[in-house]
Protein backbone atom coordinates (compact mmCIF):
# COMPACT_ATOMS: atom_id res chain seq x y z
CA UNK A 1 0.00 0.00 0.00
CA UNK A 2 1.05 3.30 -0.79
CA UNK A 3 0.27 7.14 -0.16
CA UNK A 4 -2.39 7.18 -3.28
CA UNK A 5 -3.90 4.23 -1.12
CA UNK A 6 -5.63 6.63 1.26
CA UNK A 7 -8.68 8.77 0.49
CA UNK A 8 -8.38 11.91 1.90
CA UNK A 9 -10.83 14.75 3.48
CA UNK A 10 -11.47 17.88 1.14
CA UNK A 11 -9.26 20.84 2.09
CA UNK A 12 -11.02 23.57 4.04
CA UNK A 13 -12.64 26.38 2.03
CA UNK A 14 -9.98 29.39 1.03
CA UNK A 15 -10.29 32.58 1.79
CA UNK A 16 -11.47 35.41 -0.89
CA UNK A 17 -9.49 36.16 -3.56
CA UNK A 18 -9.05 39.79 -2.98
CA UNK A 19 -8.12 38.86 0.79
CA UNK A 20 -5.47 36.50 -0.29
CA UNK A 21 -3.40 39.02 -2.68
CA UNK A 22 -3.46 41.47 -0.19
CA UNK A 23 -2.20 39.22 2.37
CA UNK A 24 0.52 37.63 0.04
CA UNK A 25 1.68 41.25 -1.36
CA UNK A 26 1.53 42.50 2.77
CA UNK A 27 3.90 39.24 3.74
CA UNK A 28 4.56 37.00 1.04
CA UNK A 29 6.99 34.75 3.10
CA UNK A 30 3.49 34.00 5.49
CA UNK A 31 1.31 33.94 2.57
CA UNK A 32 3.25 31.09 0.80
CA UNK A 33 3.64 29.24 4.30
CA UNK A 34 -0.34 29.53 5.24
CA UNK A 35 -1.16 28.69 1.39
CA UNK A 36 0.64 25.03 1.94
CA UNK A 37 -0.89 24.62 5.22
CA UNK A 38 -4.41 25.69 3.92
CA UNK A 39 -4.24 22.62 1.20
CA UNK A 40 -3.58 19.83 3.77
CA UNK A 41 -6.48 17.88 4.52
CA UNK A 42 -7.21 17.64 8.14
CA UNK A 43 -7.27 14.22 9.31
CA UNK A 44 -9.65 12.56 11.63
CA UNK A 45 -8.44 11.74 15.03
CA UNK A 46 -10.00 8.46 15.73
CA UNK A 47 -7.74 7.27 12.58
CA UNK A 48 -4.28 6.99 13.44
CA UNK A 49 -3.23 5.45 9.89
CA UNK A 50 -4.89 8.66 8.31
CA UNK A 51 -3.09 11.04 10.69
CA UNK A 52 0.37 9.39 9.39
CA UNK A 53 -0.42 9.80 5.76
CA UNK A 54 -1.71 13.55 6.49
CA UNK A 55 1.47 13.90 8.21
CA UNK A 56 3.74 12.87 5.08
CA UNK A 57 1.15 14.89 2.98
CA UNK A 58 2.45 17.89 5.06
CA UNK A 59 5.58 16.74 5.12
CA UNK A 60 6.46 16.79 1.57
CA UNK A 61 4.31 20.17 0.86
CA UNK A 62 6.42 21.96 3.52
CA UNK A 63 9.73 20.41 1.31
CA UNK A 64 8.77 22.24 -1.94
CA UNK A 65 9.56 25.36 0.68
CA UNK A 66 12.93 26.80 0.80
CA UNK A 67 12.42 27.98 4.07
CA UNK A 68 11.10 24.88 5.93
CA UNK A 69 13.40 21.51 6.59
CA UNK A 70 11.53 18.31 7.62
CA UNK A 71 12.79 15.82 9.40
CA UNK A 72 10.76 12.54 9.69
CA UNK A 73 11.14 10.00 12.42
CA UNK A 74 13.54 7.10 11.79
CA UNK A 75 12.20 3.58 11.44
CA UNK A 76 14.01 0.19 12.02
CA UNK A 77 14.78 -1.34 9.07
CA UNK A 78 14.65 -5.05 9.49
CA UNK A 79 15.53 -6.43 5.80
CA UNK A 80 17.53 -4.49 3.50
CA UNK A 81 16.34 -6.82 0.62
CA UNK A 82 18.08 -9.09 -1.79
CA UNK A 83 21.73 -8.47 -2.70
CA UNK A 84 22.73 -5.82 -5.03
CA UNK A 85 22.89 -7.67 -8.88
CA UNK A 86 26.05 -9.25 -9.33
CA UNK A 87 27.60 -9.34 -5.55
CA UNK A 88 29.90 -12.08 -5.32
CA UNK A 89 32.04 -10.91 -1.81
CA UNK A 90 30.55 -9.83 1.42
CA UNK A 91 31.14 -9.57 5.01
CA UNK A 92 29.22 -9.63 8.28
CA UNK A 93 28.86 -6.74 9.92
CA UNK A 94 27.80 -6.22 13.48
CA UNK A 95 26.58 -2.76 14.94
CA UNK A 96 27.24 -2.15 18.41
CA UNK A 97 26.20 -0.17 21.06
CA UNK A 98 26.37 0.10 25.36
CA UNK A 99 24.87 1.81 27.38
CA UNK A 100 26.60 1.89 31.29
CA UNK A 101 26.98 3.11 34.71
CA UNK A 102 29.65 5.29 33.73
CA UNK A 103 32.59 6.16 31.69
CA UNK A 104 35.66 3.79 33.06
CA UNK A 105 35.60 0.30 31.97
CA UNK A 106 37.48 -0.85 35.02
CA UNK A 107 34.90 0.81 37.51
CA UNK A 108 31.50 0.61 36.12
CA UNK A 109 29.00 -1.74 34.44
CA UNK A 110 27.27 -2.41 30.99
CA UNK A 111 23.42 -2.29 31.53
CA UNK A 112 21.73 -2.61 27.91
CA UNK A 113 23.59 -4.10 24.84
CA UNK A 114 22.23 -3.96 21.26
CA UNK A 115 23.78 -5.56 18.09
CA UNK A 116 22.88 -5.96 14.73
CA UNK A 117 24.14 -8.67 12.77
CA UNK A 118 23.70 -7.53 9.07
CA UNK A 119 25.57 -8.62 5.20
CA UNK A 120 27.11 -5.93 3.52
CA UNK A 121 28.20 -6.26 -0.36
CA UNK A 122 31.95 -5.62 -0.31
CA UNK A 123 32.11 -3.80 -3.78
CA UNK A 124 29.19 -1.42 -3.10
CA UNK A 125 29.08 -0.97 0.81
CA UNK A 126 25.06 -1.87 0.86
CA UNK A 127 23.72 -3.69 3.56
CA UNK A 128 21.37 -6.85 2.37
CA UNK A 129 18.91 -9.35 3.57
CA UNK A 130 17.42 -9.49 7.05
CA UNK A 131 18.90 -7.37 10.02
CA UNK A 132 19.54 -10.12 13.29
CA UNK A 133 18.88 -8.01 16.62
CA UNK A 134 20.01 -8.51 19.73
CA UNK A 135 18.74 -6.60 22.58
CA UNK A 136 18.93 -6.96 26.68
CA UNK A 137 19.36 -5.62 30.05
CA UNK A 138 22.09 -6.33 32.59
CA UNK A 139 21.73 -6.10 36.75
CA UNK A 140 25.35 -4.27 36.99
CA UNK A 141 25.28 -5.20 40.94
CA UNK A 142 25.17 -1.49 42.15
CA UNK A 143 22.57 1.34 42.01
CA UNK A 144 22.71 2.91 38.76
CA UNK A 145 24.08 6.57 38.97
CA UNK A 146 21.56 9.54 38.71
CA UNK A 147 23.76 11.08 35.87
CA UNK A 148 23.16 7.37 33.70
CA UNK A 149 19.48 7.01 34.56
CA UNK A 150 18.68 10.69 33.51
CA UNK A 151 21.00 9.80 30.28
CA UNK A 152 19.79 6.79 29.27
CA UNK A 153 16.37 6.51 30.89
CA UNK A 154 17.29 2.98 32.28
CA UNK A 155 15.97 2.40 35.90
CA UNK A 156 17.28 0.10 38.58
CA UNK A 157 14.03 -1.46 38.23
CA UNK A 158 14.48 -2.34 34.18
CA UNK A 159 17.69 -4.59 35.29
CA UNK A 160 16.81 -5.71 38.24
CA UNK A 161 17.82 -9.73 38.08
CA UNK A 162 18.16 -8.91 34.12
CA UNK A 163 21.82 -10.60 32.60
CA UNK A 164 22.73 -10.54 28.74
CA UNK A 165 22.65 -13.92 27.60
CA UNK A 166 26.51 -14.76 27.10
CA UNK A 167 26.23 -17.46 24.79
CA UNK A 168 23.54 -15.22 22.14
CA UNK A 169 25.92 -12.44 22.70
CA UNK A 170 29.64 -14.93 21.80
CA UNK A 171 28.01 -16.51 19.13
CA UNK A 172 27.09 -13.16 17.44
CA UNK A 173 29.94 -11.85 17.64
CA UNK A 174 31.93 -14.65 16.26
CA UNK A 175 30.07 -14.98 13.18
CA UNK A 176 30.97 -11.18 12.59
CA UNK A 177 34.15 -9.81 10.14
CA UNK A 178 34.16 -6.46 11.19
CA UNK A 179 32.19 -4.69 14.58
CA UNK A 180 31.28 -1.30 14.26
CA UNK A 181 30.50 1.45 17.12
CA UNK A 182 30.19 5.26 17.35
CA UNK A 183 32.96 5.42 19.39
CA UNK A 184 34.74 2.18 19.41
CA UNK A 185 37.10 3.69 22.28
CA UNK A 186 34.58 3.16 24.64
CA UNK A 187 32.40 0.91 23.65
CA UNK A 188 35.00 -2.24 23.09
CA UNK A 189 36.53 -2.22 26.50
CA UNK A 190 33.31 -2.56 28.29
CA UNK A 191 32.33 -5.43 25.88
CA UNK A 192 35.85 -6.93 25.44
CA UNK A 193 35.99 -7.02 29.56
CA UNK A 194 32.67 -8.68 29.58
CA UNK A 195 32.95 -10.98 26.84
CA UNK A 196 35.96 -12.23 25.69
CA UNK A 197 35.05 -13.16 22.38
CA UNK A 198 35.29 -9.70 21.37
CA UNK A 199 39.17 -9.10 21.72
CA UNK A 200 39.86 -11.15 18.23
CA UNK A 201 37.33 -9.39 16.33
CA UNK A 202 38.11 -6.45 13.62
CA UNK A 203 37.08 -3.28 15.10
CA UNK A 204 36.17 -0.18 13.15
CA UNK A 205 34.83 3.41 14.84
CA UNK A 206 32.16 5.39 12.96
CA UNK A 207 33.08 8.42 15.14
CA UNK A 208 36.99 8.53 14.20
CA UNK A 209 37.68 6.26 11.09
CA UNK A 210 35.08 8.57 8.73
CA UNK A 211 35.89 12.42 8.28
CA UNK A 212 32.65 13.88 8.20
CA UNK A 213 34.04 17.48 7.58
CA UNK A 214 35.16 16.04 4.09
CA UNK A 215 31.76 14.46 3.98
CA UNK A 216 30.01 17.96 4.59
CA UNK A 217 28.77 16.98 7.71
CA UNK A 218 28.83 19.80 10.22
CA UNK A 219 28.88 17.33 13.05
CA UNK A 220 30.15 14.08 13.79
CA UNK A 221 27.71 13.34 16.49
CA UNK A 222 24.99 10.35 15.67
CA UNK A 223 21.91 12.31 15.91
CA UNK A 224 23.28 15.38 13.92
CA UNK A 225 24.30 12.79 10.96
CA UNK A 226 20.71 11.43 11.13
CA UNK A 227 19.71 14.77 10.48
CA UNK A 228 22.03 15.17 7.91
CA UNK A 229 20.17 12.25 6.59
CA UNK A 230 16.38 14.02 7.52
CA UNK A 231 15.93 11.52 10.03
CA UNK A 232 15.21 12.47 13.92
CA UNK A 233 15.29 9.29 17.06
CA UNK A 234 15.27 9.03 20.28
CA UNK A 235 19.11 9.07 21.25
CA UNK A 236 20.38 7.47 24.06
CA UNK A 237 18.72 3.82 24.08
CA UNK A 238 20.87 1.17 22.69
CA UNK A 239 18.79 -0.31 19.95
CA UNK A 240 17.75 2.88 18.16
CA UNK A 241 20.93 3.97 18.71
CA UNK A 242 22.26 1.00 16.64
CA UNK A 243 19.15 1.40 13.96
CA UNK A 244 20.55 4.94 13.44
CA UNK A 245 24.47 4.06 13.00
CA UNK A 246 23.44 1.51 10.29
CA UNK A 247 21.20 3.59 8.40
CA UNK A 248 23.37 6.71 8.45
CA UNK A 249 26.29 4.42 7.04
CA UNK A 250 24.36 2.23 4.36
CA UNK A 251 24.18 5.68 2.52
CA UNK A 252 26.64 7.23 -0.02
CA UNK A 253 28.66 10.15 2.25
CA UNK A 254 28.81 13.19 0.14
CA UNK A 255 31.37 13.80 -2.27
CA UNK A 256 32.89 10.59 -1.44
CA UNK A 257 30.94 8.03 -3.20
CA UNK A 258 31.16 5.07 -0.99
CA UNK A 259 29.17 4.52 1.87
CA UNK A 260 30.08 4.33 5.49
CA UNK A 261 29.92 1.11 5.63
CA UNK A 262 32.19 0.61 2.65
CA UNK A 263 35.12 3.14 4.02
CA UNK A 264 34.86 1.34 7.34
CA UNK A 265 35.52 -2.17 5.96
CA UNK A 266 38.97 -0.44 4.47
CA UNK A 267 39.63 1.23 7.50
CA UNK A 268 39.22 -1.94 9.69
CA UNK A 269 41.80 -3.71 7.24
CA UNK A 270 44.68 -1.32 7.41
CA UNK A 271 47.15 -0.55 10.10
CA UNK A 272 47.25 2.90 12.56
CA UNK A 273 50.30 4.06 14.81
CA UNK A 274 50.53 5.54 17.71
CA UNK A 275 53.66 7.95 18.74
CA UNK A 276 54.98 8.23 21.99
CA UNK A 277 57.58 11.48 21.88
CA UNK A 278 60.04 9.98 24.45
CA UNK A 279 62.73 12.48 25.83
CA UNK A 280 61.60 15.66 24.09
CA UNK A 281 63.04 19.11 25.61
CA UNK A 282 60.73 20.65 27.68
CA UNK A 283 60.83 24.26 25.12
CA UNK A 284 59.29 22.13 22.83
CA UNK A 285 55.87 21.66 24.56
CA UNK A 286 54.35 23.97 22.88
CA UNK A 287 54.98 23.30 19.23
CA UNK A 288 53.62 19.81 19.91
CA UNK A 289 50.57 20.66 22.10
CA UNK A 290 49.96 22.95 18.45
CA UNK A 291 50.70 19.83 16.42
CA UNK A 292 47.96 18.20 18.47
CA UNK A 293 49.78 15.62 20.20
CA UNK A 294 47.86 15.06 23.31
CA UNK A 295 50.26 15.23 27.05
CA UNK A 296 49.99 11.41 28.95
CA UNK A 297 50.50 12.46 32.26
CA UNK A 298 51.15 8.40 33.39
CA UNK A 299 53.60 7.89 31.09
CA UNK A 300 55.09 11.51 30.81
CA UNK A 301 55.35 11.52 27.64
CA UNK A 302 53.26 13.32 24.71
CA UNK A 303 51.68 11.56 22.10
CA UNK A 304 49.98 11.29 18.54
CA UNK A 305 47.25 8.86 16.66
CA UNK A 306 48.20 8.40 13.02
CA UNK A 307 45.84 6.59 10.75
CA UNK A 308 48.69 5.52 8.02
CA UNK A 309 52.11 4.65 7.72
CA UNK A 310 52.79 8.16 5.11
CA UNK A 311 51.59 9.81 7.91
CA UNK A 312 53.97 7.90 9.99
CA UNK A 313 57.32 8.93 8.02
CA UNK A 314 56.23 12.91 7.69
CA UNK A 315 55.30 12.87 11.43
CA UNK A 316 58.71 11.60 12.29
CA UNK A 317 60.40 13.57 9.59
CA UNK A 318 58.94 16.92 11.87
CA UNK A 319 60.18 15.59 15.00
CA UNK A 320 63.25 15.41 13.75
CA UNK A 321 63.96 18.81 12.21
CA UNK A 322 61.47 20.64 14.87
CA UNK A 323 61.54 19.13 17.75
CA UNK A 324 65.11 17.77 18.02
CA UNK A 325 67.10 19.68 15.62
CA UNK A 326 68.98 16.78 14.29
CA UNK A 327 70.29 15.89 17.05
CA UNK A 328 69.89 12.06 18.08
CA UNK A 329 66.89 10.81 19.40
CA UNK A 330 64.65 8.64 19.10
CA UNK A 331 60.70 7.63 19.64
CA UNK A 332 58.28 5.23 20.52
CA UNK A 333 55.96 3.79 17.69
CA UNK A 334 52.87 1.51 18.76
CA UNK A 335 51.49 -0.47 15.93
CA UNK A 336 47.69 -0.92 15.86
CA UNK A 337 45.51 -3.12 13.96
CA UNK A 338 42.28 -3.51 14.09
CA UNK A 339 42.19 -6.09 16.46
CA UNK A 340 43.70 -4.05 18.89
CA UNK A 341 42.84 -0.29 17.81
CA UNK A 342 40.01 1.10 20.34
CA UNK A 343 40.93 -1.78 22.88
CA UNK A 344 42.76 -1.12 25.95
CA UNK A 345 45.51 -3.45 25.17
CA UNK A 346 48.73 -2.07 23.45
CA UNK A 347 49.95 -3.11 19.66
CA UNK A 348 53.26 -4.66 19.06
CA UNK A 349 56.20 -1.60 20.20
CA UNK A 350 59.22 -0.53 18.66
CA UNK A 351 61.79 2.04 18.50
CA UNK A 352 62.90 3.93 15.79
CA UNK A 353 65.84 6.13 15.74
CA UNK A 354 65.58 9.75 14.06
């Protein structure tokens, strides 16, 4: 059934002729706005499926307007159809997403986990066939935090006696090629320390493995790129959370062509770095903190993320000439693959000698 499926009420009667121009020539801005609201039908309130075609009626008058933006409200897709014609490769993807007691792994709890299990077509980056959900609620053993329950609307009284179901949650996750969450560097040591199964799995982050900027995206937050995408949810539950990530990413980003999904499966199979500045002069502090290299006060030492290793060799070639001024040093270099990016365990470590 579509829209043309519905038969709708006649509009309401217009005002005069004469009373219209001179309205429109006294405000034409108002006069165009009330003339597309004056042609919706108004629907009858004891018929909800009437309401929600009215609404898109609305909806898509209010889009031939410049002035107005609409944003509808996003809906679960469960089956993304048959494969695109001709797909030979794909991989699983799962979609993740926690919500917890708190921010530190080590201290607090996870109390609702969603995934979606879903294919994607490796040369187009579209999802296909039927979306597997998991969804539950775990008793973390402690009162949940005011801050959490005001975040994520979860109660003490929702998990009360609630655990995930381990062996749903491990078998998931092993049948999945790549996992995928909206910041990977929290969500995978919550999971990782509560099931294992995780820590050999190929990790990509939708929050730091996409640049949005290039993607025109004014924001990298979810619910911002939903709008990008004219969708609006209800953030902060694990499930629609997960709904959203999938959707924004199993469209074409911009300028780029591919879809999130499609530049996350390349970003999952190539290597990062991290660089540990060991034994820099203290005058230098400031050119780095400019550079962006980030100050770990544990390790006293300050540090970098880069996603490549070109970005490697001109980061060190810097140090170097700006930092040392040729003189002999040398630095720390962490390599990170996916299966360890975002985790809280460290990549393989070496030294290398400027």
């Amino acid at each position: 059934m579509n829209q043309g499926s519905f038969d709708f009420n006649a509009p309401p009667e217009r005002e005069a002729p004469a009373v219209a121009a001179e309205a429109a020539q006294a405000d034409p801005k108002k006069a165009a706005t009330e003339a597309v609201a004056e042609q919706v039908p108004v629907a009858r309130s004891d018929e909800p499926d009437r309401n929600n075609a009215d609404g898109e009626v609305l909806a898509r008058r209010l889009e031939q307007n410049p002035d107005f933006r609409v944003l509808r409200r996003l809906r679960p897709v469960s089956d993304y159809g048959p494969p695109p014609e001709g797909a030979s490769r794909f991989a699983q993807v799962l979609v993740l997403d926690t919500e917890t007691t708190g921010l530190s792994h080590a201290a607090d709890k996870i109390i609702e986990l969603a995934m979606l299990l879903v294919n994607v077509d490796l040369a187009t980056g579209l999802p296909f066939g039927p979306v597997e959900l998991f969804e539950g609620f775990e008793d973390p053993g402690m009162p949940i935090p005011a801050v959490a329950k005001d975040i994520t609307g979860i109660t003490d009284q929702m998990v009360a006696g609630q655990r995930l179901d381990d062996g749903l949650v491990e078998a998931m996750a092993a049948r999945a090629d790549t996992v995928i969450a909206h910041n990977a560097g929290f969500d995978r040591p919550f999971v990782e320390a509560r099931f294992p199964a995780f820590a050999s799995k190929a990790w990509a982050c939708s929050f730091k493995d996409i640049d949005w900027k290039a993607a025109g995206s004014g924001s990298s937050k979810l619910s911002a790129l939903a709008a990008d995408q004219g969708w609006f949810y209800d953030a902060h539950r694990a499930q629609v959370d997960c709904h959203a990530l999938l959707q924004v990413l199993s469209r074409p980003l911009g300028s780029m062509g591919a879809t999130g999904l499609s530049l996350l499966n390349d970003a999952a199979a190539l290597p990062s770095f991290r660089l540990a500045v060991t034994g820099s002069p203290f005058e230098s502090k400031d050119a780095l903190k400019a550079r962006g290299y980030r100050w770990d006060a544990e390790a006293k030492v300050w540090g970098c993320a880069l996603p490549d290793e070109s970005a490697l060799e001109e980061e060190l070639a810097w140090l170097a000439k700006a930092v040392y001024g040729g003189r002999n040093a040398s630095v720390e270099v962490e390599l990170q693959d996916s299966r360890v990016r975002y985790s809280a365990r460290r990549g393989e470590v070496s030294k290398r000698r400027l």
